[in-house]
C-alpha atoms as a PDB file:
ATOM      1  CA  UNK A   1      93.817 206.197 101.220  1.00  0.00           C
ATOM      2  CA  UNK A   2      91.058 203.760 100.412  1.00  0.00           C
ATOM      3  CA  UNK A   3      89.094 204.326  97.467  1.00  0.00           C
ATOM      4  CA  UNK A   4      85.455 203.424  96.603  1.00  0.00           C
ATOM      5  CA  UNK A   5      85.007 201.563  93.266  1.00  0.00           C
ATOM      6  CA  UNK A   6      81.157 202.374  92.174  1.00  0.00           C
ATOM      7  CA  UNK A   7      79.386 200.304  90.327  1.00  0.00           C
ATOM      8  CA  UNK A   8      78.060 201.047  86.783  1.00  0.00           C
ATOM      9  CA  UNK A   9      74.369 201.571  87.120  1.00  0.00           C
ATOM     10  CA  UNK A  10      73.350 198.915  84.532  1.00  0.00           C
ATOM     11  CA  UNK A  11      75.672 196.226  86.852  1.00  0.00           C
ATOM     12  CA  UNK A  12      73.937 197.423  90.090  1.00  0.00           C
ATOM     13  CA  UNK A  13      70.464 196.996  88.000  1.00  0.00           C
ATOM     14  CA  UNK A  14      71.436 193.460  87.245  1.00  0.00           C
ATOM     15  CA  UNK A  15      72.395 192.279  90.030  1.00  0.00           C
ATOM     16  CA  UNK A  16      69.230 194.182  91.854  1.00  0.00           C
ATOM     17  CA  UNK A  17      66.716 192.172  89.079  1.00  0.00           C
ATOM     18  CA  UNK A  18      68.954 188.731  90.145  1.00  0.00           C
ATOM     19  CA  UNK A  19      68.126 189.362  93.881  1.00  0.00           C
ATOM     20  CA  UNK A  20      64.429 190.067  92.891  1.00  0.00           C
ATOM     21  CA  UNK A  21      64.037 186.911  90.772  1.00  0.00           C
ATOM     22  CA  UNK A  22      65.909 184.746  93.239  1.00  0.00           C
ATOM     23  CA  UNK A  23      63.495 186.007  95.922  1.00  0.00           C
ATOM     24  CA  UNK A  24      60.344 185.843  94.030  1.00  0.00           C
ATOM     25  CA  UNK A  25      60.907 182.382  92.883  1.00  0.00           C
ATOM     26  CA  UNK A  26      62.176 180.986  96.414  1.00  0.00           C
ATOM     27  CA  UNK A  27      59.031 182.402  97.407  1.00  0.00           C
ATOM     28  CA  UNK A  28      56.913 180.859  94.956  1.00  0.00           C
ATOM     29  CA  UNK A  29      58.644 177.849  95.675  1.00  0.00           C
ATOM     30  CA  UNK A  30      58.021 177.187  99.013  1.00  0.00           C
ATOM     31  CA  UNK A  31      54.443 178.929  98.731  1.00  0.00           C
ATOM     32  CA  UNK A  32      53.403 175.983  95.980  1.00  0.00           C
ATOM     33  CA  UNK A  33      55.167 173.503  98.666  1.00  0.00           C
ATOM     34  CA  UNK A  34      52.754 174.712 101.629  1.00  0.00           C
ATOM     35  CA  UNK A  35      49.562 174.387  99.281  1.00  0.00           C
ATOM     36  CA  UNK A  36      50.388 170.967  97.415  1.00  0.00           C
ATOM     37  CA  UNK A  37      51.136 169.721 101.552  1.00  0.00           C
ATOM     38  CA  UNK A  38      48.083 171.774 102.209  1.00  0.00           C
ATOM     39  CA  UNK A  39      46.334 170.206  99.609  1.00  0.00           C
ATOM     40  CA  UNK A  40      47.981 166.551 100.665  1.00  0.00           C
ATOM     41  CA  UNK A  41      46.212 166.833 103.926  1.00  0.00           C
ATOM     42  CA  UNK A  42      43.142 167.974 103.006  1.00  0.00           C
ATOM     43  CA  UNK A  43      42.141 165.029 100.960  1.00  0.00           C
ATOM     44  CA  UNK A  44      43.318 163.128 103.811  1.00  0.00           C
ATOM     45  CA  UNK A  45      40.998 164.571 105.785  1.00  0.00           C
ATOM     46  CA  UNK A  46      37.784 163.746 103.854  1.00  0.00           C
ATOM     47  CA  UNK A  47      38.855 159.992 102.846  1.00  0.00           C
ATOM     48  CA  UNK A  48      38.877 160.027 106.959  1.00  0.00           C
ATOM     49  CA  UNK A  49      35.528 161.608 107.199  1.00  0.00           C
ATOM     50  CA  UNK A  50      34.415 159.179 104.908  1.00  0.00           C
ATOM     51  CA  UNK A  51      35.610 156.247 105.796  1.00  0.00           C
ATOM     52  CA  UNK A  52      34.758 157.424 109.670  1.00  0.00           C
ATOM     53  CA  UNK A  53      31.041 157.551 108.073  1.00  0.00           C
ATOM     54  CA  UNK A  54      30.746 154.351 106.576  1.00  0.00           C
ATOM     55  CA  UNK A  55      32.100 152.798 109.455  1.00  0.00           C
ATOM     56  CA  UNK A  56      29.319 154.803 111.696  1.00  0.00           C
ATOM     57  CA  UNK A  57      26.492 153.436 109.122  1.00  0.00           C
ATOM     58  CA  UNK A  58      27.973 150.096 109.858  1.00  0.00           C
ATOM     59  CA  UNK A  59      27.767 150.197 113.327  1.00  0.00           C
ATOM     60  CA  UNK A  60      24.524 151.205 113.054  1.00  0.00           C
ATOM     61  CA  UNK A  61      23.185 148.425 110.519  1.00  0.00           C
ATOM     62  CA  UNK A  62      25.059 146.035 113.475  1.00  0.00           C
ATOM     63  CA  UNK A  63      23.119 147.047 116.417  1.00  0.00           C
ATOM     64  CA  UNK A  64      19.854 147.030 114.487  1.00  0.00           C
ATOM     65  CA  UNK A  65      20.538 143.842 113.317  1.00  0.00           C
ATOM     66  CA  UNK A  66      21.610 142.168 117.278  1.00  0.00           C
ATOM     67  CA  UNK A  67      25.072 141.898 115.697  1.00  0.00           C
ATOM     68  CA  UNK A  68      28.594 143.316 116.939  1.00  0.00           C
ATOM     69  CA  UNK A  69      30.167 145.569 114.145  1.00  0.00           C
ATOM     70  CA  UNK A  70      32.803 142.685 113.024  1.00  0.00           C
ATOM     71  CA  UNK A  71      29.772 139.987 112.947  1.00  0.00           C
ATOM     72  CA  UNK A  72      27.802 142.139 110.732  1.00  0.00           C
ATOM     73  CA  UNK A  73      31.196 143.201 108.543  1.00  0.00           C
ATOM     74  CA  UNK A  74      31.475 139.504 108.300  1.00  0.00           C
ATOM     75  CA  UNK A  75      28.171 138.651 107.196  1.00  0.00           C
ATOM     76  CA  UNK A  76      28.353 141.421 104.433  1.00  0.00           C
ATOM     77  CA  UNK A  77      31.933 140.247 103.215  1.00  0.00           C
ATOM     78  CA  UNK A  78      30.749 136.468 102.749  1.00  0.00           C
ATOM     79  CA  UNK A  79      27.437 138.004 100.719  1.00  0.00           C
ATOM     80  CA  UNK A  80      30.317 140.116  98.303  1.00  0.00           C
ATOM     81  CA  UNK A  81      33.092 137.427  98.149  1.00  0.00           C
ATOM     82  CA  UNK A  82      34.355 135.650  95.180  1.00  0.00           C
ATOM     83  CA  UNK A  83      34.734 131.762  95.042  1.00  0.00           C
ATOM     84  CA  UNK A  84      38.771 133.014  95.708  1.00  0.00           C
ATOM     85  CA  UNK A  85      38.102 134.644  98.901  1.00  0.00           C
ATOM     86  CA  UNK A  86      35.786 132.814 100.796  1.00  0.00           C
ATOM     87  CA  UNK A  87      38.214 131.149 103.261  1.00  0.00           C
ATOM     88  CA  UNK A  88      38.728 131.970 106.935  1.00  0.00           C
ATOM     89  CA  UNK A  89      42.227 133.278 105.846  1.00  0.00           C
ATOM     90  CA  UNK A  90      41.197 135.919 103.339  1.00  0.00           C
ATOM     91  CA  UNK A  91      38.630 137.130 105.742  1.00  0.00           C
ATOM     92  CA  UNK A  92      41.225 137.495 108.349  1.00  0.00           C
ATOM     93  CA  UNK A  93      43.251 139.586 105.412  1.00  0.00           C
ATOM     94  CA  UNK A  94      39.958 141.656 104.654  1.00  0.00           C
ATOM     95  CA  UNK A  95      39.883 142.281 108.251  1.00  0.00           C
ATOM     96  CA  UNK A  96      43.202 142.870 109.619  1.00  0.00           C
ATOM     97  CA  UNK A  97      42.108 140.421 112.105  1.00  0.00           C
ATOM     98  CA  UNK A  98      44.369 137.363 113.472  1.00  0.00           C
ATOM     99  CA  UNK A  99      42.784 134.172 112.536  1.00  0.00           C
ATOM    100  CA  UNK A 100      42.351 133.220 116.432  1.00  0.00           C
ATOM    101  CA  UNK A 101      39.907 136.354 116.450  1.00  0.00           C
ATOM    102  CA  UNK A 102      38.556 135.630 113.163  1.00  0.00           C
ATOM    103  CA  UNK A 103      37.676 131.960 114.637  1.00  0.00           C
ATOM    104  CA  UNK A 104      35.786 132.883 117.599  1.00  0.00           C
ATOM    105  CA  UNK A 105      33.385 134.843 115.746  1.00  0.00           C
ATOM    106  CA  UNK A 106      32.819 132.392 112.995  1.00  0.00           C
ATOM    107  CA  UNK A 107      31.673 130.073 115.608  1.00  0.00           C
ATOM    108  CA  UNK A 108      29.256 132.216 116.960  1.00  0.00           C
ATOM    109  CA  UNK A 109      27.382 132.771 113.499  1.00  0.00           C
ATOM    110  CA  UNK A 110      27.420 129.273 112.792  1.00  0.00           C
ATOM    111  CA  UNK A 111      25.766 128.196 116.252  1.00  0.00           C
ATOM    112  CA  UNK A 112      23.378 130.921 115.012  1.00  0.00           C
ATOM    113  CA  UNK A 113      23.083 129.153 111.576  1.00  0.00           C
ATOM    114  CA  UNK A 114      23.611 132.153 109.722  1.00  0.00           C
ATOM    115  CA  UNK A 115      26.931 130.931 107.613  1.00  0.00           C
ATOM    116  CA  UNK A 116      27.810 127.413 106.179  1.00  0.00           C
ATOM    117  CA  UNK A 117      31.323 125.618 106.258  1.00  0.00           C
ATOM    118  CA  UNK A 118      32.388 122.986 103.268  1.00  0.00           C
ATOM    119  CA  UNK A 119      35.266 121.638 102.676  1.00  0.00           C
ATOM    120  CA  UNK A 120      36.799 122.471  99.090  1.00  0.00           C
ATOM    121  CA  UNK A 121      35.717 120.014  96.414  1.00  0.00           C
ATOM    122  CA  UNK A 122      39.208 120.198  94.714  1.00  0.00           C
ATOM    123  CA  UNK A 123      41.142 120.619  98.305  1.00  0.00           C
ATOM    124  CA  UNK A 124      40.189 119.166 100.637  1.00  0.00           C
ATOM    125  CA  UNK A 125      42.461 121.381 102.831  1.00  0.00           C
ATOM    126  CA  UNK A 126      40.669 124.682 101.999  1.00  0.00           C
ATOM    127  CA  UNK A 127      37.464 125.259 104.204  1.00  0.00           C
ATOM    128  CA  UNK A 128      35.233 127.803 102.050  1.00  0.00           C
ATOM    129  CA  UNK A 129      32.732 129.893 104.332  1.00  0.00           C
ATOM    130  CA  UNK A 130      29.033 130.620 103.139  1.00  0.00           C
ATOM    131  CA  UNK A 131      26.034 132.980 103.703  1.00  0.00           C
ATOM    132  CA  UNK A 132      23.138 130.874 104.502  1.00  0.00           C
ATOM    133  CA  UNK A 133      19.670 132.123 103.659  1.00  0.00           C
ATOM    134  CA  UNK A 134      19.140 133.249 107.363  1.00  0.00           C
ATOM    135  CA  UNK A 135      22.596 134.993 107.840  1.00  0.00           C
ATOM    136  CA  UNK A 136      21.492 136.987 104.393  1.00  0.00           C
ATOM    137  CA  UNK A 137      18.393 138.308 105.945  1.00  0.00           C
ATOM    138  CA  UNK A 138      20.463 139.742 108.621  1.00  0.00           C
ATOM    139  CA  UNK A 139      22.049 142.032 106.009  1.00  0.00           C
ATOM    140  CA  UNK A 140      18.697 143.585 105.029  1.00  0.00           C
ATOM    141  CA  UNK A 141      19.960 146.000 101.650  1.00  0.00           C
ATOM    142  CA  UNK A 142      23.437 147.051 100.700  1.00  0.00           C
ATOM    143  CA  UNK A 143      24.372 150.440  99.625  1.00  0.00           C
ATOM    144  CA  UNK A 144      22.780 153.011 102.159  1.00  0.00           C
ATOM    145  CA  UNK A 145      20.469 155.305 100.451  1.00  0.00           C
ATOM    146  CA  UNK A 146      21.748 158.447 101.343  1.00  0.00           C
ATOM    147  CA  UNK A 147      25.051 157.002  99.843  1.00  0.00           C
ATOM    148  CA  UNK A 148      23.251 156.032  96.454  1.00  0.00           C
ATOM    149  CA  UNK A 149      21.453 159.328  96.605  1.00  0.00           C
ATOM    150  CA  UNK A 150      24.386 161.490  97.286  1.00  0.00           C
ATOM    151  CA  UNK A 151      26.360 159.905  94.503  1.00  0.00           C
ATOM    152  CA  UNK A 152      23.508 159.754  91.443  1.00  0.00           C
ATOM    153  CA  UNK A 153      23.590 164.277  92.715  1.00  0.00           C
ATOM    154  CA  UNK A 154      27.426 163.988  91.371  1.00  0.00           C
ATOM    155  CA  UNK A 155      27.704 165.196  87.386  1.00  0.00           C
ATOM    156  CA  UNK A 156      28.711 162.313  85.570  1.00  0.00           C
ATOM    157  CA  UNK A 157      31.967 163.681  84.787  1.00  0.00           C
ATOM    158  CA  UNK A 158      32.694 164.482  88.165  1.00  0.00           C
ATOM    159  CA  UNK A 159      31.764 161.132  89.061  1.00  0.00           C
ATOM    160  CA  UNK A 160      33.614 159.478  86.355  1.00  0.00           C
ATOM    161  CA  UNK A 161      36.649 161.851  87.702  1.00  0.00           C
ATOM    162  CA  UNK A 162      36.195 160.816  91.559  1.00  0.00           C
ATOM    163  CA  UNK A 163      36.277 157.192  90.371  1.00  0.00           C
ATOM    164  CA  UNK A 164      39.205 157.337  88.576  1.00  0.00           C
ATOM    165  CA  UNK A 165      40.763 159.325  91.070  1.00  0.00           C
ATOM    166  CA  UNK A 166      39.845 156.902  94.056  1.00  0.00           C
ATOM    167  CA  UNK A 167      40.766 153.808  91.897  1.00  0.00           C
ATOM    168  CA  UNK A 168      44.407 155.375  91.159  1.00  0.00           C
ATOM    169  CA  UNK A 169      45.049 156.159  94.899  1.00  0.00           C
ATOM    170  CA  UNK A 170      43.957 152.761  96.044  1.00  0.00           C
ATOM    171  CA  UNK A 171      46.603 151.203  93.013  1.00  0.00           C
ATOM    172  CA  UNK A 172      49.259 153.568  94.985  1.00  0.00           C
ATOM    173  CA  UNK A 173      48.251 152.004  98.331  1.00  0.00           C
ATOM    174  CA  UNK A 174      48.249 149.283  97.153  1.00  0.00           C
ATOM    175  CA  UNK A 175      51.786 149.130  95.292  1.00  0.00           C
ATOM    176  CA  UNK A 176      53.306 150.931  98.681  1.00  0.00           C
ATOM    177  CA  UNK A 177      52.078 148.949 101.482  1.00  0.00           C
ATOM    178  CA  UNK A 178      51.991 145.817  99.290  1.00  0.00           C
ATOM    179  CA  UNK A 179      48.333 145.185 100.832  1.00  0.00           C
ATOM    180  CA  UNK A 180      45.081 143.510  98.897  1.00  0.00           C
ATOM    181  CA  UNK A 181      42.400 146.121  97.808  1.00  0.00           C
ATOM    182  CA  UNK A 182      39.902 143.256  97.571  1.00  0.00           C
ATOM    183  CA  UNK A 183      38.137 145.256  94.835  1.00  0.00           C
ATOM    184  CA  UNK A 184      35.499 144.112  92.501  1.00  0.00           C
ATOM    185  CA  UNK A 185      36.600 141.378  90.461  1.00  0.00           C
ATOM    186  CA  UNK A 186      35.769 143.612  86.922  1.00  0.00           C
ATOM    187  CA  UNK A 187      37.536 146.433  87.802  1.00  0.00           C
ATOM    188  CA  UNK A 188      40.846 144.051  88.441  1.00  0.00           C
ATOM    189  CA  UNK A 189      44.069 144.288  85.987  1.00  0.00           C
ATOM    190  CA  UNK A 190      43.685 140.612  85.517  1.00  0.00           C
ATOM    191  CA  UNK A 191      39.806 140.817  84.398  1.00  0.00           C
ATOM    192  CA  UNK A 192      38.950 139.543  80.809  1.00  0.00           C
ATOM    193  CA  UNK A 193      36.016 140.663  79.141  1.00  0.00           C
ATOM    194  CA  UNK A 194      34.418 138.460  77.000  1.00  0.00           C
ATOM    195  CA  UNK A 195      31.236 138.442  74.982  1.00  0.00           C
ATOM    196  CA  UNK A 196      29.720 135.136  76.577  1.00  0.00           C
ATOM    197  CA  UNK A 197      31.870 134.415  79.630  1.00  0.00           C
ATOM    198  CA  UNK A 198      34.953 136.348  81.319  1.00  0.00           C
ATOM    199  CA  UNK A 199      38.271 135.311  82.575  1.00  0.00           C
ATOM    200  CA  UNK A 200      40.660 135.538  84.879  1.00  0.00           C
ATOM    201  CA  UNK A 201      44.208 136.634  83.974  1.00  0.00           C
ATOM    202  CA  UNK A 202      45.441 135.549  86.654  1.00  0.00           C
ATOM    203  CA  UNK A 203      43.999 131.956  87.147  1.00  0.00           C
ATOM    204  CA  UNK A 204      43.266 131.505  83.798  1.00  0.00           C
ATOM    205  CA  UNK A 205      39.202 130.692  84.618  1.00  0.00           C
ATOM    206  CA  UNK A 206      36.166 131.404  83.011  1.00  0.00           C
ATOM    207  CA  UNK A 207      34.168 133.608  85.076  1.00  0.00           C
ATOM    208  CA  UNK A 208      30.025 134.293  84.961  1.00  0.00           C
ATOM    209  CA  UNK A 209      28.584 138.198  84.979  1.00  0.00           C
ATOM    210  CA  UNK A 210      27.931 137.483  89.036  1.00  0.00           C
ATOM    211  CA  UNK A 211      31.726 136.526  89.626  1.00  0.00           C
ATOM    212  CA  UNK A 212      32.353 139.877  87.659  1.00  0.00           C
ATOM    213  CA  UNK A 213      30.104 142.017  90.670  1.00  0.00           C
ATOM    214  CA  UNK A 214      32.373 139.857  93.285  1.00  0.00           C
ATOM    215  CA  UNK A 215      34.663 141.583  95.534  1.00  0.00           C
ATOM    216  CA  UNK A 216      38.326 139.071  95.353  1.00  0.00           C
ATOM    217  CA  UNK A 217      41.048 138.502  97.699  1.00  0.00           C
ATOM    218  CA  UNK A 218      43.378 138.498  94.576  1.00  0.00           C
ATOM    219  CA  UNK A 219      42.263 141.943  92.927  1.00  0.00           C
ATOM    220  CA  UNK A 220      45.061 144.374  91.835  1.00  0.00           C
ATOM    221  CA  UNK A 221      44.276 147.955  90.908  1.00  0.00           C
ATOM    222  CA  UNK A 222      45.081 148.340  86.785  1.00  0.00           C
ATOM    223  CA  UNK A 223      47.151 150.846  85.820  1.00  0.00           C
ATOM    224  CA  UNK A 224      45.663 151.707  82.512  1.00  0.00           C
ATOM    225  CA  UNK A 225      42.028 149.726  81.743  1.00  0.00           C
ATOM    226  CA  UNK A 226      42.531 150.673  78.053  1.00  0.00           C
ATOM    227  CA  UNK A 227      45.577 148.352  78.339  1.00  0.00           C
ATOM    228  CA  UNK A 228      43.055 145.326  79.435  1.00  0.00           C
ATOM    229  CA  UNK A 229      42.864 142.628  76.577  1.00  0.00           C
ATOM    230  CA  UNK A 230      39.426 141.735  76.040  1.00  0.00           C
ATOM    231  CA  UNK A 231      37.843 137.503  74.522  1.00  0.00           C
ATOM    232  CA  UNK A 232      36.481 137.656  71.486  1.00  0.00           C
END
């Protein structure tokens, strides 16, 4: 004869609240696992949008300049670039171009007398690449209006936020693909303030308020700017 062993009520409540906690936080689990992979993708999408924008307003400066995107993206690089990055191999690395490619084109502008080649006072090995008055004028401005305008209709703190935010995800890139940012030279980790002159950290060279605006092959993302030793 088999007999049926009932539970106490209080066990069969416990157990019953178990199951219902168990369920309600597997749930809440995997629901804040959809949105933070929800929320993962979405940013995505907008740095694309973004990024698929500039590149459009690029084009666009190209053709009404008579220039193929890459000549113009050239042209604006050697205007930005630092006294560190104005070789034919850290334009390659700003362009994800092979050197052969990068070559072809640099021959072009120069027939067209729009950038300068010298041969490195200190090295004569290096070659550094210049923006000759002409080449300049092809340029025109810099930052597109709409750009500026868009960004001075931020708040300042959400401004201050997106920069931070932008500036961190770039140091992540950065630190995962182990690629150059080629960021401006004051925002670097190796940047020195100083009162009358900056410095590099990293080369150990003073450096004048327009090296500071500079975009540099060598540029690292900081990890915390209050951390950044400043010259007296």
């Amino acid at each position: 004869m088999t007999t049926n062993v009932v539970k106490p009520t209080f066990m069969f409540r416990i157990e019953t609240f178990i199951s219902v906690v168990s369920t309600l936080f597997f749930v809440n689990f995997i629901s804040n696992r959809y949105h933070h992979a929800m929320n993962e993708d979405r940013l995505h999408t907008l740095l694309v949008c973004i990024a698929r924008a500039l590149q459009s307003e690029q084009r666009q400066h190209a053709v009404s300049a008579g220039l193929l995107p890459v000549q113009w993206t050239i042209l604006s690089y050697l205007r930005d670039a630092n006294r560190y990055s104005n070789t034919p191999q850290a334009l390659a690395e700003f362009l994800a171009l092979t050197k052969g490619t990068v070559s072809q084109s640099l021959k072009l502008l120069e027939s067209h007398g729009w950038i300068s080649r010298a041969t490195d006072a200190a090295d004569r090995r290096i070659v550094r690449l210049g923006l000759t008055e002409t080449g300049r004028a092809q340029l025109g401005g810099t930052a597109s209006s709409e750009w500026v305008s868009a960004i001075a209709q931020m708040p300042r703190a959400q401004h201050a936020a997106a920069e931070t935010a932008l500036a961190q995800l770039l140091g992540e890139w950065q630190q995962t693909r182990r690629g150059r940012t080629f960021g401006v030279c004051r925002s670097c980790r190796h940047f020195q303030a100083g009162r009358m002159e900056h410095r590099c950290g990293l080369t150990g060279e003073a450096l004048s308020e327009e090296d500071s605006g500079k975009i540099c092959r060598e540029h690292e993302e900081p990890v915390d700017r209050s951390d950044q030793p400043a010259l007296a």
